[in-house]
C-alpha atoms as a PDB file:
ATOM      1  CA  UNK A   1      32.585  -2.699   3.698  1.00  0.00           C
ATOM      2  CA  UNK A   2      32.561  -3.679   7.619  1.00  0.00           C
ATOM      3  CA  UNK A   3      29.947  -6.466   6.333  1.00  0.00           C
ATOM      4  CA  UNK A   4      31.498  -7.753   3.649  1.00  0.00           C
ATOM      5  CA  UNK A   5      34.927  -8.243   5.533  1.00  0.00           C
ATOM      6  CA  UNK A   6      33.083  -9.932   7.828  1.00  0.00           C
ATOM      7  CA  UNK A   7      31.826 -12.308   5.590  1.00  0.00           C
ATOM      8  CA  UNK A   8      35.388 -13.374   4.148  1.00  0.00           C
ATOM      9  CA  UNK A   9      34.544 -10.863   0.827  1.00  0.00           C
ATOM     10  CA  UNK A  10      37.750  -8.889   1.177  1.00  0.00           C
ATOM     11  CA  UNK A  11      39.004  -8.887  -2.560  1.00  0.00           C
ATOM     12  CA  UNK A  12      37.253  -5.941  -5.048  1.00  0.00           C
ATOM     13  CA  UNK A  13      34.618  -4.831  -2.550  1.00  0.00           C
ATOM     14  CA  UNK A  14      33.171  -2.884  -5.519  1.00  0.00           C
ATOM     15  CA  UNK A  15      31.252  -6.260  -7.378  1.00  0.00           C
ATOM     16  CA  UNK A  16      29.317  -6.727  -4.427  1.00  0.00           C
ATOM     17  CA  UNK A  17      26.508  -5.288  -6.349  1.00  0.00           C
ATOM     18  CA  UNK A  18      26.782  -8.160  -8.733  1.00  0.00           C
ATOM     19  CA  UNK A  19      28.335 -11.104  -6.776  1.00  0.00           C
ATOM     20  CA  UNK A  20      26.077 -13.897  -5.233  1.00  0.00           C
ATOM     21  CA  UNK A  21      26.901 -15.711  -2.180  1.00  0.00           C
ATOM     22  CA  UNK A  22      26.184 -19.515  -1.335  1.00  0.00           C
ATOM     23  CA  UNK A  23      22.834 -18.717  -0.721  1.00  0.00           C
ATOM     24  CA  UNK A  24      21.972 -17.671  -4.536  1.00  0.00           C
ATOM     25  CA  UNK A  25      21.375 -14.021  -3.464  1.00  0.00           C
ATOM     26  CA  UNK A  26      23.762 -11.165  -4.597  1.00  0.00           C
ATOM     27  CA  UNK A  27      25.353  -9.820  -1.374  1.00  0.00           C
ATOM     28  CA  UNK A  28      23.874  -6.260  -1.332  1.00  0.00           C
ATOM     29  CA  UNK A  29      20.927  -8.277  -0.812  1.00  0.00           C
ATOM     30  CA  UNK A  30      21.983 -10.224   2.003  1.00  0.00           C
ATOM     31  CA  UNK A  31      22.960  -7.425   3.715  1.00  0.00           C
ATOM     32  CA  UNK A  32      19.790  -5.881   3.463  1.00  0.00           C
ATOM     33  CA  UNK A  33      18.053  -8.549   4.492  1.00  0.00           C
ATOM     34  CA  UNK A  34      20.148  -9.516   7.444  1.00  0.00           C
ATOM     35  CA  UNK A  35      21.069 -12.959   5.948  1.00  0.00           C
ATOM     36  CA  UNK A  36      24.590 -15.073   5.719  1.00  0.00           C
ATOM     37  CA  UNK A  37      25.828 -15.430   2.255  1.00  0.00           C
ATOM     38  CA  UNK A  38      28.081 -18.263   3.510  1.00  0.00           C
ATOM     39  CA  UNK A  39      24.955 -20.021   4.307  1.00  0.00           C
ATOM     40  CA  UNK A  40      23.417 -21.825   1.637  1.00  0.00           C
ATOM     41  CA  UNK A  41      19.933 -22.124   4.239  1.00  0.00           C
ATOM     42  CA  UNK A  42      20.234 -18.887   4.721  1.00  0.00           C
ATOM     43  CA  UNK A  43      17.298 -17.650   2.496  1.00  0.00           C
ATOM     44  CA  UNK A  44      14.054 -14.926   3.429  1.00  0.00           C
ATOM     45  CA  UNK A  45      11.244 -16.958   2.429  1.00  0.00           C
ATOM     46  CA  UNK A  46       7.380 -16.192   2.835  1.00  0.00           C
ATOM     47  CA  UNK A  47       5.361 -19.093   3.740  1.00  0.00           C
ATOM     48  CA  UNK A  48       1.334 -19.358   3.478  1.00  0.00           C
ATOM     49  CA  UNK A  49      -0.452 -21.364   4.838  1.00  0.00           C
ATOM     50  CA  UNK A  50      -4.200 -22.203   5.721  1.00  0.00           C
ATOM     51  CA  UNK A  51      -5.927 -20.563   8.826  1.00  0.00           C
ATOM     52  CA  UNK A  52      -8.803 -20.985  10.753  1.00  0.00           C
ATOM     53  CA  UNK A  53     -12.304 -20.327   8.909  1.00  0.00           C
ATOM     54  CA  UNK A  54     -11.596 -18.844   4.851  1.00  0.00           C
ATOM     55  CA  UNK A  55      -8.161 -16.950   6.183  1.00  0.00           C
ATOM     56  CA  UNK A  56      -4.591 -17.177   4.955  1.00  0.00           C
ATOM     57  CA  UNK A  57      -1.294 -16.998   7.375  1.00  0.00           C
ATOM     58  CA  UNK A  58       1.584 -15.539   6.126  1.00  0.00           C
ATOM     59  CA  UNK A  59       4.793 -16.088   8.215  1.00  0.00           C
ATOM     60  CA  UNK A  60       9.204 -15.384   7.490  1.00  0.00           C
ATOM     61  CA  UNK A  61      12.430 -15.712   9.212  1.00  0.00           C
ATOM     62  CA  UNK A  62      12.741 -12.458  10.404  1.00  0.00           C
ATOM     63  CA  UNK A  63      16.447 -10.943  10.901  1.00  0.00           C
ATOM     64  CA  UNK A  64      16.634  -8.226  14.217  1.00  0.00           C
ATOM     65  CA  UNK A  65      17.356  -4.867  12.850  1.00  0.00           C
ATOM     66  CA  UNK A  66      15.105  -5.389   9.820  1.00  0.00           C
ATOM     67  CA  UNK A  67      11.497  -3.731   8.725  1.00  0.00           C
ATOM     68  CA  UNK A  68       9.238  -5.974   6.965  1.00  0.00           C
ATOM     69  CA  UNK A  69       5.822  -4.936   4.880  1.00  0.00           C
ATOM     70  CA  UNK A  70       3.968  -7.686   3.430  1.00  0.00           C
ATOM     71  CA  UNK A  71       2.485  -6.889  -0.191  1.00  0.00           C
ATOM     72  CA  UNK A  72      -0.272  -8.694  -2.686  1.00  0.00           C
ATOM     73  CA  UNK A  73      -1.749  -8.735  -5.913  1.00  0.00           C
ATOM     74  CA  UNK A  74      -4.680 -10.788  -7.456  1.00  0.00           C
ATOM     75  CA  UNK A  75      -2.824 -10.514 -10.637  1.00  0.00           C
ATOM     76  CA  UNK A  76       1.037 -10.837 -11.209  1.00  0.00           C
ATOM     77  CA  UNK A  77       1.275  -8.639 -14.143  1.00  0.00           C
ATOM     78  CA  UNK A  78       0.203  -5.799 -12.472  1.00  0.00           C
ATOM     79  CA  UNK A  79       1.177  -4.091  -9.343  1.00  0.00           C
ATOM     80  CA  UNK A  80       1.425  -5.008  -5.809  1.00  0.00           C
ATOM     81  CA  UNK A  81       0.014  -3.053  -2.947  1.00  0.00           C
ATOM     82  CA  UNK A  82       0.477  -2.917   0.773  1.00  0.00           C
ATOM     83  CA  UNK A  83      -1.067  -4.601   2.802  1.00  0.00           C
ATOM     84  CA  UNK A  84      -2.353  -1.847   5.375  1.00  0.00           C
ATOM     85  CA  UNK A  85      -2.191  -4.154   8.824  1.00  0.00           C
ATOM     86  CA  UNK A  86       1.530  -5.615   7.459  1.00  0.00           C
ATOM     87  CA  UNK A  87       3.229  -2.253   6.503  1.00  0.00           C
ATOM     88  CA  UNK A  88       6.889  -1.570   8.404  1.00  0.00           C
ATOM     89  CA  UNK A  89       6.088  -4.758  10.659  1.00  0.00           C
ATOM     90  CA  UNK A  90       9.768  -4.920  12.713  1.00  0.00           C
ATOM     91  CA  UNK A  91      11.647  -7.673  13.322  1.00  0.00           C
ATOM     92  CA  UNK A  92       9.965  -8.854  16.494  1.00  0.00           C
ATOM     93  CA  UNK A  93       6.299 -10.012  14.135  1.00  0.00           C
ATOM     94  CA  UNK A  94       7.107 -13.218  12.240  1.00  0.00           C
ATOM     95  CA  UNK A  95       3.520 -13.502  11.011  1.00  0.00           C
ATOM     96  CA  UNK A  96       0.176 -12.049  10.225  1.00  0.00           C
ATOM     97  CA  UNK A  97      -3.535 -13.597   9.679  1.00  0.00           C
ATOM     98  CA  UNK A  98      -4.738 -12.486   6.044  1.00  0.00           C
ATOM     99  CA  UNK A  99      -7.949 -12.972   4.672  1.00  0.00           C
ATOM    100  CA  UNK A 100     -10.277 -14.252   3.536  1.00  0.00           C
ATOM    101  CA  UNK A 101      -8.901 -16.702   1.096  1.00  0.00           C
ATOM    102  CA  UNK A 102      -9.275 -15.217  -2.557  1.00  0.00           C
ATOM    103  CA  UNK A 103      -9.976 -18.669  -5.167  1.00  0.00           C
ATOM    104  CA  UNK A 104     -10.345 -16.434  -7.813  1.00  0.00           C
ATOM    105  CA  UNK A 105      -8.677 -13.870  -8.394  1.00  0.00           C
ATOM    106  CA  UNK A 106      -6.003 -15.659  -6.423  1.00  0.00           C
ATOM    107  CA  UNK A 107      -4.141 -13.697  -4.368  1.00  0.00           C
ATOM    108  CA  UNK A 108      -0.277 -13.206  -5.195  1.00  0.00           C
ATOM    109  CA  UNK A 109       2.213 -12.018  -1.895  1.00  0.00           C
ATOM    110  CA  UNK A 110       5.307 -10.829  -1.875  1.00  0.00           C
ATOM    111  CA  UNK A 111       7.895  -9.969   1.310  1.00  0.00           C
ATOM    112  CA  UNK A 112       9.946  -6.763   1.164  1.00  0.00           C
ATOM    113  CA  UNK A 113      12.868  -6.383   3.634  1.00  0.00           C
ATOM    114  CA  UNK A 114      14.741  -3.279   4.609  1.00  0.00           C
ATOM    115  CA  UNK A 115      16.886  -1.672   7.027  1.00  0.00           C
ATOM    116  CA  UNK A 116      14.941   0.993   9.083  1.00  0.00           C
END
């Protein structure tokens, strides 16, 4: 409740489970991730990009105080896994080399966030 005070979300603490904040995430998930839901910029976001040779760079906004594990998936419909060298990653690694490059299957990531 401490957090949401803080954030100016004094009225019915209890819809915080279903509110979103300016940032289009509810805020039980801002907290979680460490983000501002007064701040419309302030979003987690995984970005990939090319590396050196056939690898892929994957890199976030990290938040201190957070655990991060990086996950993928060659096909969306089915599930992610772990990827073993990006599991519980804290706050202080922004980034990690991937690879090589999958054309096909392509390879699908995804960014979990969570308080340790």
């Amino acid at each position: 409740y401490w957090w949401l005070a803080s954030n100016g979300y004094t009225q019915n603490l209890e819809t915080a489970v279903t509110t979103v904040g300016s940032n289009s995430i509810a805020l039980w998930q801002s907290y979680i991730a460490g983000l501002n839901p007064n701040d419309p910029n302030s979003q987690l976001r995984l970005f990939v990009t090319r590396g050196s040779g056939n690898n892929v760079v994957l890199h976030w906004n990290a938040s201190t105080g957070r655990v991060y594990t990086v996950w993928s998936s060659t096909n969306g419909m089915s599930t992610f896994a772990p990827i073993t060298s990006a599991a519980d990653l804290p706050s202080t690694i922004t980034a990690i080399t991937n690879g090589p490059i999958n054309t096909w299957p392509m390879t699908l990531y995804r960014l979990e966030v969570r308080k340790p």
